[in-house]
N, C-alpha and C. Protein backbone atom coordinates (compact mmCIF):
# COMPACT_ATOMS: atom_id res chain seq x y z
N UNK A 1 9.98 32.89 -4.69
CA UNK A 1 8.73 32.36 -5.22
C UNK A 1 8.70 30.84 -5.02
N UNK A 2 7.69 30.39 -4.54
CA UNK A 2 7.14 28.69 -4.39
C UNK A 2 7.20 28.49 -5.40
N UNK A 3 7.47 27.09 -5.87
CA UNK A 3 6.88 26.32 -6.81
C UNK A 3 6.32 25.08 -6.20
N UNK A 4 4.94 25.19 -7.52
CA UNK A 4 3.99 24.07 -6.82
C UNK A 4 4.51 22.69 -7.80
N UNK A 5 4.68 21.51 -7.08
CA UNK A 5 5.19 20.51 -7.28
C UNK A 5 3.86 19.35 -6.68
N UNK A 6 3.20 18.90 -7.94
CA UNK A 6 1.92 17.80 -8.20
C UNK A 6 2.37 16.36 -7.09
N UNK A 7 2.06 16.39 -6.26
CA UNK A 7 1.95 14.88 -5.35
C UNK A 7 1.47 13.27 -5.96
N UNK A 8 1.92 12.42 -6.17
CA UNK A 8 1.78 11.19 -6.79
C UNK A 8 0.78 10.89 -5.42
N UNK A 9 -0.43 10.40 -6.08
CA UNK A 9 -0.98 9.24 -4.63
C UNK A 9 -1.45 8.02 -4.73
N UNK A 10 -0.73 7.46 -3.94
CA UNK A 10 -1.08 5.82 -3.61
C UNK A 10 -2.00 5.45 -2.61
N UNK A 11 -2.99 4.47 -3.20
CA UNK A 11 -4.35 3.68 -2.17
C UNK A 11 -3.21 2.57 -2.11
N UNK A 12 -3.13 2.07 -1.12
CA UNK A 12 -2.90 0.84 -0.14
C UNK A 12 -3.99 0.13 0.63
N UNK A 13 -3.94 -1.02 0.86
CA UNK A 13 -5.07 -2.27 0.88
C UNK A 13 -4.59 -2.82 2.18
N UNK A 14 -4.86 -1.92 3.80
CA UNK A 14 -4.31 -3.15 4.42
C UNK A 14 -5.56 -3.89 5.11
N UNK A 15 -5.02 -5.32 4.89
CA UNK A 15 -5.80 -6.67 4.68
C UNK A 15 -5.78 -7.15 6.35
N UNK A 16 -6.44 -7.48 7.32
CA UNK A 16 -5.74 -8.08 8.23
C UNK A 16 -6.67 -9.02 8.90
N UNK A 17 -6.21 -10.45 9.14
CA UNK A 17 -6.84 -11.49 9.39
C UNK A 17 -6.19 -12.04 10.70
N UNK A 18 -6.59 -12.55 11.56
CA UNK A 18 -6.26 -13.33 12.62
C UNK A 18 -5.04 -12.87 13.05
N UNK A 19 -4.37 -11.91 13.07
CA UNK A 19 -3.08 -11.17 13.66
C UNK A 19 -1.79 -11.24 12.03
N UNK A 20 -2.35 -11.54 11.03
CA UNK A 20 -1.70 -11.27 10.30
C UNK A 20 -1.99 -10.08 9.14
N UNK A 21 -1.28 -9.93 7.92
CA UNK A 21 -1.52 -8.85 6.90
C UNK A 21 -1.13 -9.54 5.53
N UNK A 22 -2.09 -8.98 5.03
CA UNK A 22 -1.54 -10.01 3.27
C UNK A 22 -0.75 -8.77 2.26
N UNK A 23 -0.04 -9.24 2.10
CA UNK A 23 1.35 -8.42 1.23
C UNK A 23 1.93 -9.83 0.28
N UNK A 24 1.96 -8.72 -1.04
CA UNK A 24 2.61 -9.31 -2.13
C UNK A 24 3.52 -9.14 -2.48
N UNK A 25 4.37 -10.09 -3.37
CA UNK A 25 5.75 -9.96 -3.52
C UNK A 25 5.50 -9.33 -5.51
N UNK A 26 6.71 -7.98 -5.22
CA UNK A 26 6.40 -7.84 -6.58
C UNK A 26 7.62 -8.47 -7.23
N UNK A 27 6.83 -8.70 -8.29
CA UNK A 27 7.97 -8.97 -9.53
C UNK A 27 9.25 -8.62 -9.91
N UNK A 28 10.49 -9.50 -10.10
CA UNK A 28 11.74 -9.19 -10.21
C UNK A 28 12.17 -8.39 -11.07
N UNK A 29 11.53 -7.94 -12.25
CA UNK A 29 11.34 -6.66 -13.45
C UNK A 29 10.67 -5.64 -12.95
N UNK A 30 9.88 -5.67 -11.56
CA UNK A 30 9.51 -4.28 -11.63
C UNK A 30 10.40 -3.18 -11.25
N UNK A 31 10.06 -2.10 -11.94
CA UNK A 31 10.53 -0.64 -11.82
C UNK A 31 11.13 0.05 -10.40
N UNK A 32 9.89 -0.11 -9.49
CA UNK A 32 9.91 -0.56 -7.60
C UNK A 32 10.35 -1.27 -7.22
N UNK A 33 11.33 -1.25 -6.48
CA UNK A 33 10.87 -2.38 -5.56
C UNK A 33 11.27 -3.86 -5.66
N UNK A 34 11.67 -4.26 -7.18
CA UNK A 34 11.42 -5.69 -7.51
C UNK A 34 11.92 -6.82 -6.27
N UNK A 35 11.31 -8.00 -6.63
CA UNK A 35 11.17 -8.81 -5.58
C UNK A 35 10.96 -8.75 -4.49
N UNK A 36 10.54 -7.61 -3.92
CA UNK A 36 9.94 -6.91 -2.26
C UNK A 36 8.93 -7.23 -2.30
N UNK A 37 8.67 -7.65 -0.57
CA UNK A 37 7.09 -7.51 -0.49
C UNK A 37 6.18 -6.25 -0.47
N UNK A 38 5.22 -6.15 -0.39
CA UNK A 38 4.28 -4.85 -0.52
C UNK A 38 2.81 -5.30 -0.31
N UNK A 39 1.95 -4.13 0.37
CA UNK A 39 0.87 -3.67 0.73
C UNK A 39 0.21 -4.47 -1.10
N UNK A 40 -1.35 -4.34 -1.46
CA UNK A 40 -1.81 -4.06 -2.45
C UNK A 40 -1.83 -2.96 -2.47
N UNK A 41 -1.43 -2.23 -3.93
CA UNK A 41 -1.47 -0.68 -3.88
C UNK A 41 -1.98 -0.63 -5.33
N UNK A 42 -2.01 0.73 -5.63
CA UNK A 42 -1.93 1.24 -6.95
C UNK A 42 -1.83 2.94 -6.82
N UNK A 43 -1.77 3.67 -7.93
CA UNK A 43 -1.69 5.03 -8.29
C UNK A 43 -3.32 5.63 -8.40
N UNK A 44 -3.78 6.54 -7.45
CA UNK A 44 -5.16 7.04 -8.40
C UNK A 44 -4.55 7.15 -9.51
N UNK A 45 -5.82 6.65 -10.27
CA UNK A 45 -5.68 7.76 -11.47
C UNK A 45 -6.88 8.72 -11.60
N UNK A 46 -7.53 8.93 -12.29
CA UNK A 46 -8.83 10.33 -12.34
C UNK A 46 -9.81 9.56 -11.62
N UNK A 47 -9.78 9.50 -10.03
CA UNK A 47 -10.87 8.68 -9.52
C UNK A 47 -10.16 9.01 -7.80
N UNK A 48 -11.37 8.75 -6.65
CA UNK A 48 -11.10 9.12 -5.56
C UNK A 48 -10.48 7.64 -5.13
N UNK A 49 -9.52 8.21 -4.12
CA UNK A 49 -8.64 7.25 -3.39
C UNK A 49 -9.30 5.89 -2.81
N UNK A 50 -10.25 5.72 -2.29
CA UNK A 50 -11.18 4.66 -1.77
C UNK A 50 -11.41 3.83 -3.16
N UNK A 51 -12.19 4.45 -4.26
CA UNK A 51 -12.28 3.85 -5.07
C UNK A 51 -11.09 3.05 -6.16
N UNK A 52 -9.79 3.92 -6.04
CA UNK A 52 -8.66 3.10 -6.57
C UNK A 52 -8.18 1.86 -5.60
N UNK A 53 -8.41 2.22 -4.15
CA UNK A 53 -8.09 1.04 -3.33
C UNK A 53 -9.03 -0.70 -3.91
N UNK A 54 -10.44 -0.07 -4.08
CA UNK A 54 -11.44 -0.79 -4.56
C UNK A 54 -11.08 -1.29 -5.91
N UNK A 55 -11.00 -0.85 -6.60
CA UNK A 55 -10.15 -1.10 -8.29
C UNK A 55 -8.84 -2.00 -8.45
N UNK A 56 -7.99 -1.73 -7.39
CA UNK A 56 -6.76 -2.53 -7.39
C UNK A 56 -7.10 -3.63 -6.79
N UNK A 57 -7.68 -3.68 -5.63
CA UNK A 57 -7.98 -5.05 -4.71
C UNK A 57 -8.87 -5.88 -5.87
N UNK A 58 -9.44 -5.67 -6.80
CA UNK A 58 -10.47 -6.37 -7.85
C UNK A 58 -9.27 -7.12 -9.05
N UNK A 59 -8.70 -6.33 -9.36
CA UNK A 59 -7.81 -6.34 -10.29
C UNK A 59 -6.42 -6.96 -9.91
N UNK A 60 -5.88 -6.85 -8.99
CA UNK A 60 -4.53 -7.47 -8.78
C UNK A 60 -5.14 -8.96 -8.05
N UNK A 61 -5.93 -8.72 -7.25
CA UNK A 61 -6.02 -9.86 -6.33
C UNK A 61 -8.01 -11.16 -6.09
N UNK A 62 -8.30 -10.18 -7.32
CA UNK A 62 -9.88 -10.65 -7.22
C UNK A 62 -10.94 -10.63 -5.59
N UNK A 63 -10.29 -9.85 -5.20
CA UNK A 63 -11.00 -9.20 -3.93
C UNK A 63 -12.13 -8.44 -4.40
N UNK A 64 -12.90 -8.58 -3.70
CA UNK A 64 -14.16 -7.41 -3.63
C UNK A 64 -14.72 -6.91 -2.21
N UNK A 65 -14.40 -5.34 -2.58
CA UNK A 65 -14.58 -4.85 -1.64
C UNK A 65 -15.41 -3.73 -1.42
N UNK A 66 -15.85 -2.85 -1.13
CA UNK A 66 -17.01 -1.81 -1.30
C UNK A 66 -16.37 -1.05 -0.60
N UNK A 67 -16.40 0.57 -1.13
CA UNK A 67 -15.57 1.75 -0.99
C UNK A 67 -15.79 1.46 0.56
N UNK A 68 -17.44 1.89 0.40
CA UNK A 68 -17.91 1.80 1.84
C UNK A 68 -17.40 1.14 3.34
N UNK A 69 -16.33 -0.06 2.75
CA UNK A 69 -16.09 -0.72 3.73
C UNK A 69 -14.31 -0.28 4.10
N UNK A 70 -14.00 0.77 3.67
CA UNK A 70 -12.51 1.14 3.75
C UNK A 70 -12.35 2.21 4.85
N UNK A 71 -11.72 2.21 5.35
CA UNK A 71 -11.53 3.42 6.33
C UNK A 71 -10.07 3.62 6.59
N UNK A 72 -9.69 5.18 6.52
CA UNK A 72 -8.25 5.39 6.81
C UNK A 72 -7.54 4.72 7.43
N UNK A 73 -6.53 4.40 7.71
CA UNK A 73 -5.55 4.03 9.08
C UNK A 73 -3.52 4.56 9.04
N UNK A 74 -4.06 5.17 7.66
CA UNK A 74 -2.68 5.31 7.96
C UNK A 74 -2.34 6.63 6.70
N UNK A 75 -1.30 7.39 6.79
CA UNK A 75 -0.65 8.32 5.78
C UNK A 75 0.49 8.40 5.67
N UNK A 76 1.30 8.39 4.67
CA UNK A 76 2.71 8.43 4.76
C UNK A 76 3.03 9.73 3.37
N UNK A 77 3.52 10.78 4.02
CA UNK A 77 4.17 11.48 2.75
C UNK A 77 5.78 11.53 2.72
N UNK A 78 5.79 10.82 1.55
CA UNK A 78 7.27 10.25 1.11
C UNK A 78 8.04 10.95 0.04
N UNK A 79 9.31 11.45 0.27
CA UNK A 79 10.39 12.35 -0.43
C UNK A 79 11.60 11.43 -0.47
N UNK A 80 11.52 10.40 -1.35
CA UNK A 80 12.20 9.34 -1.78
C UNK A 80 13.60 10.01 -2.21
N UNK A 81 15.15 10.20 -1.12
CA UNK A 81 16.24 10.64 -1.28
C UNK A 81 16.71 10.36 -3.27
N UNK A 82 16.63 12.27 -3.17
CA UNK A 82 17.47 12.00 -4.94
C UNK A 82 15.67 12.16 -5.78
N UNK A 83 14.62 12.55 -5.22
CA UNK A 83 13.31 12.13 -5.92
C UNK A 83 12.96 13.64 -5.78
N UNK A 84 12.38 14.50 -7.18
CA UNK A 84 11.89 15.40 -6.65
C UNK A 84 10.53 15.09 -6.79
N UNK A 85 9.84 14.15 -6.97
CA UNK A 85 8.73 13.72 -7.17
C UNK A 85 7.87 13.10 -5.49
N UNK A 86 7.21 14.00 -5.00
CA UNK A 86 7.00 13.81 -3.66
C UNK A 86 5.74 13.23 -3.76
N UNK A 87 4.97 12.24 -2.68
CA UNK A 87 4.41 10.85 -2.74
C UNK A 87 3.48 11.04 -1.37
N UNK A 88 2.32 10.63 -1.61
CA UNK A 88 1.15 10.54 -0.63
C UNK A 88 0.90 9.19 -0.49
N UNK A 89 1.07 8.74 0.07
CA UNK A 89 0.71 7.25 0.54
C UNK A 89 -0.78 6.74 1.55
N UNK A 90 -1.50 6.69 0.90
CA UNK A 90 -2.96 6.18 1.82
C UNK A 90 -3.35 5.46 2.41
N UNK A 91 -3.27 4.53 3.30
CA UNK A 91 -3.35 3.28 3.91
C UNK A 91 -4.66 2.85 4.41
N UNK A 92 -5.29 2.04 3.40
CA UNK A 92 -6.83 2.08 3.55
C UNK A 92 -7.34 0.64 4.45
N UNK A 93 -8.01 0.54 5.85
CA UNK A 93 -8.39 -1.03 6.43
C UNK A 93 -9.43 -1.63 5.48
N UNK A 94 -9.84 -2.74 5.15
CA UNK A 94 -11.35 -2.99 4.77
C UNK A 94 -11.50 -3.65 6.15
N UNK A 95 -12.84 -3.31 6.79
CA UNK A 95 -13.33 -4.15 7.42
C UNK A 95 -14.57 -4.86 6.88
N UNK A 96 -14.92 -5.33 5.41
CA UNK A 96 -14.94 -6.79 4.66
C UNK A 96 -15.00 -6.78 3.92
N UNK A 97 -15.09 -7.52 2.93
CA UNK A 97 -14.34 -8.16 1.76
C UNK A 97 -14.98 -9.38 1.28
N UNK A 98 -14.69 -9.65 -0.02
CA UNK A 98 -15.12 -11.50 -0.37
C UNK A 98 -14.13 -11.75 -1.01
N UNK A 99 -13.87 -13.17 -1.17
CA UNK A 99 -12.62 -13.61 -1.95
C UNK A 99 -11.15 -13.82 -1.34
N UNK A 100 -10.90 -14.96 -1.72
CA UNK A 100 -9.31 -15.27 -1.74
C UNK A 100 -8.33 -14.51 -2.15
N UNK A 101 -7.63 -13.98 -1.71
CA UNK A 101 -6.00 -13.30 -2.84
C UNK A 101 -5.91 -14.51 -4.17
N UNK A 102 -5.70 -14.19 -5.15
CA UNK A 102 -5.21 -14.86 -6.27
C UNK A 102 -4.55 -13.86 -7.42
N UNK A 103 -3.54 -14.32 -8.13
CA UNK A 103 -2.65 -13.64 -8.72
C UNK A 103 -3.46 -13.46 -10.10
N UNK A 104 -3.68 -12.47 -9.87
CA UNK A 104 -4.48 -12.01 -11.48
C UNK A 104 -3.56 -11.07 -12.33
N UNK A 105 -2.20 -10.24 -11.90
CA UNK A 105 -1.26 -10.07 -12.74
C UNK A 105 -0.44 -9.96 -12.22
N UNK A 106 0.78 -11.49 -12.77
CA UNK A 106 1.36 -12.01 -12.08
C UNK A 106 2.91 -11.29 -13.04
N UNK A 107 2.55 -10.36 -14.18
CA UNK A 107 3.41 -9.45 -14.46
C UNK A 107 3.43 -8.50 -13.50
N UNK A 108 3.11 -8.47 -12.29
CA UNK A 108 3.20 -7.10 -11.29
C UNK A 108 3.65 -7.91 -10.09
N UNK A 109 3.16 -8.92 -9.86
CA UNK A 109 3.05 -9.64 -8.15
C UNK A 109 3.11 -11.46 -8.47
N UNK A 110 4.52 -11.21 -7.79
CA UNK A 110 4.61 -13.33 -8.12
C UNK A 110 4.29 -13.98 -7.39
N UNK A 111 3.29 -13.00 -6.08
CA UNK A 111 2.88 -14.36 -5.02
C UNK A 111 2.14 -13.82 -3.87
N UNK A 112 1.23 -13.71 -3.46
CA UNK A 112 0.38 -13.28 -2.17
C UNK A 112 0.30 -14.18 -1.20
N UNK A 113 1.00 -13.48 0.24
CA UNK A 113 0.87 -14.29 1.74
C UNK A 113 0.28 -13.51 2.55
N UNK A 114 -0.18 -14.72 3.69
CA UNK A 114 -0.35 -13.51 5.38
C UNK A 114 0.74 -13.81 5.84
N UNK A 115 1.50 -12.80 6.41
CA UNK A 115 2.29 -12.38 7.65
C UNK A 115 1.88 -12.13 8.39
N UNK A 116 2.68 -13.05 9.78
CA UNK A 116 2.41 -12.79 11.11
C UNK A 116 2.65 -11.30 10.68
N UNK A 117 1.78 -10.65 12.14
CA UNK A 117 2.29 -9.14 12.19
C UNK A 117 3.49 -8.26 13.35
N UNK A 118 3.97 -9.74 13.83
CA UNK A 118 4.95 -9.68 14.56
C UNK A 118 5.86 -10.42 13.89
N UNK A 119 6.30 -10.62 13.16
CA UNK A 119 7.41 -11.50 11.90
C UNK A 119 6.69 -11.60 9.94
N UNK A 120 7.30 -9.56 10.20
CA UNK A 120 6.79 -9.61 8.72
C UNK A 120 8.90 -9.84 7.85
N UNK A 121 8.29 -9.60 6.31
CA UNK A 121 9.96 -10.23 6.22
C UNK A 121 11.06 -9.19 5.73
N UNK A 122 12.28 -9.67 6.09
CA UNK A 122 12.66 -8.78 5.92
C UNK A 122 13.21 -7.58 4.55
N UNK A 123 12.42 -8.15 3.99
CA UNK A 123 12.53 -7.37 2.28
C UNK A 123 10.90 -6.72 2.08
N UNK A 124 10.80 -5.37 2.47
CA UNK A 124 10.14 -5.04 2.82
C UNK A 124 9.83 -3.89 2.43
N UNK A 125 8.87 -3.31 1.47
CA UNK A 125 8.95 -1.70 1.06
C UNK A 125 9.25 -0.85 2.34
N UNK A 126 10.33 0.05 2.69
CA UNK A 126 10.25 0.77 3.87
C UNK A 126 9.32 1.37 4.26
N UNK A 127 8.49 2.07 3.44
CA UNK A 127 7.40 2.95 3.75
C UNK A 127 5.83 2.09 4.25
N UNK A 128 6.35 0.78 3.41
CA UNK A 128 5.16 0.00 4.42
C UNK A 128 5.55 -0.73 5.57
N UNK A 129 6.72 -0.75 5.77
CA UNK A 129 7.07 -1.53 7.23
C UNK A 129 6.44 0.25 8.12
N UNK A 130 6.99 1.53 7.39
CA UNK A 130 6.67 2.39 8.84
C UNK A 130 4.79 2.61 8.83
N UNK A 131 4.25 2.71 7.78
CA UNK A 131 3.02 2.74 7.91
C UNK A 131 2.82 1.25 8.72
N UNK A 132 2.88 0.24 8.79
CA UNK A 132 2.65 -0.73 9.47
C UNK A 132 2.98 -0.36 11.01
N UNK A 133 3.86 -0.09 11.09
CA UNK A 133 4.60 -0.04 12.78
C UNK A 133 3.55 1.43 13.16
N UNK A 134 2.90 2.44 12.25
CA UNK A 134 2.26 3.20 12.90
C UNK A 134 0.75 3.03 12.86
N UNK A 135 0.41 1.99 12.03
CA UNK A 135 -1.14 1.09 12.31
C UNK A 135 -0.76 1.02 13.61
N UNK A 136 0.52 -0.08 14.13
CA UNK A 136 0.02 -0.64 15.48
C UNK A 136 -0.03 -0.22 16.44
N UNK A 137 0.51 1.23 16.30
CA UNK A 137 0.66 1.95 17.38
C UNK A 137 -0.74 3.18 17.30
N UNK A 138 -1.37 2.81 16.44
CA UNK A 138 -2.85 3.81 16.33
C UNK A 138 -2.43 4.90 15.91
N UNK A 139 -1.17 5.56 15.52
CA UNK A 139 -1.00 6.85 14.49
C UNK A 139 -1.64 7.01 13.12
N UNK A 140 -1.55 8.27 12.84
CA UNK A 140 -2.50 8.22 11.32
C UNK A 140 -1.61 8.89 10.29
N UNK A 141 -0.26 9.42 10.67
CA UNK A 141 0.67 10.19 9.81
C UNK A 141 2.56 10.00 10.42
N UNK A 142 2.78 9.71 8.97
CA UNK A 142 4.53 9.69 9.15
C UNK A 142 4.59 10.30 8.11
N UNK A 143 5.94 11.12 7.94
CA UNK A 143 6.21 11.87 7.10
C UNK A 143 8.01 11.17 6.79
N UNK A 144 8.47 11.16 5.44
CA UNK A 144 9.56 10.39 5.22
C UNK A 144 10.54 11.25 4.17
N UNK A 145 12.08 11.38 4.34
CA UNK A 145 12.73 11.90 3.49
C UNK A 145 12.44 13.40 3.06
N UNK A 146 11.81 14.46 4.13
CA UNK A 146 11.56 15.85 4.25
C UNK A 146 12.58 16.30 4.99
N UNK A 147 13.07 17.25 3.97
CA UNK A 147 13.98 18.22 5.31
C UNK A 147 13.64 18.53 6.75
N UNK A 148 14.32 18.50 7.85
CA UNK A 148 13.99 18.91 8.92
C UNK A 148 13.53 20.31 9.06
């Protein structure tokens, strides 16, 4: 007998300006990750994926963006070794936006940059360096930490 096991999903924000990508560094207390850089992300919560991308970019970074202006570019389903908690990862483009990055909770994120996109750094959520490396290569799915 299967058992059905609930998927966590993450909207991701990728940002990209003049050959670079804006990624934040999270916080040295966080749970994730701490002090890594990262995509803007968040967790849906009872709301469609476009619109949590839209919600977080408002909220972490005072971006505004309109669902309307998001379009796929990327998927990652992630089985984090030792995790039975398996992970959808969404990787949303805006093609526009208003507003500067600015740290609006700087209990989550101690600092927003662009990275070249040929010298991003090397502390790096893994799952967004491979969703990144499969933006540039025009793929739309990686799959991570699944049995063969």
């Amino acid at each position: 007998m299967d058992t059905v096991v609930r998927n966590v999903i993450g909207g991701h924000l990728y940002l990209e300006r003049e050959g670079t990508v804006l990624l934040g560094k999270r916080h040295p207390d966080a749970a994730f990750a701490p002090s890594t850089w990262h995509l803007l992300a968040g967790h849906c919560e009872f709301e469609a994926v476009r619109t949590c991308v839209a919600r977080e970019a408002a909220e972490e970074s005072g971006l505004q963006i309109d669902e309307q202006d998001l379009r796929l570019v990327h998927t990652v389903h992630v089985l984090d070794p030792g995790s039975t908690q398996p992970r959808l990862q969404m990787f949303f483009a805006a093609t526009r936006w208003t507003g500067e990055p600015e740290l609006r909770e700087p209990d989550r994120c101690t600092e927003w940059r662009w990275w070249p996109l040929n010298a991003l750094p090397d502390q790096l959520v893994e799952y967004t360096r491979v969703a990144l490396k499969g933006i540039a290569r025009g793929s739309t799915y990686t799959q991570m930490g699944w049995p063969s």
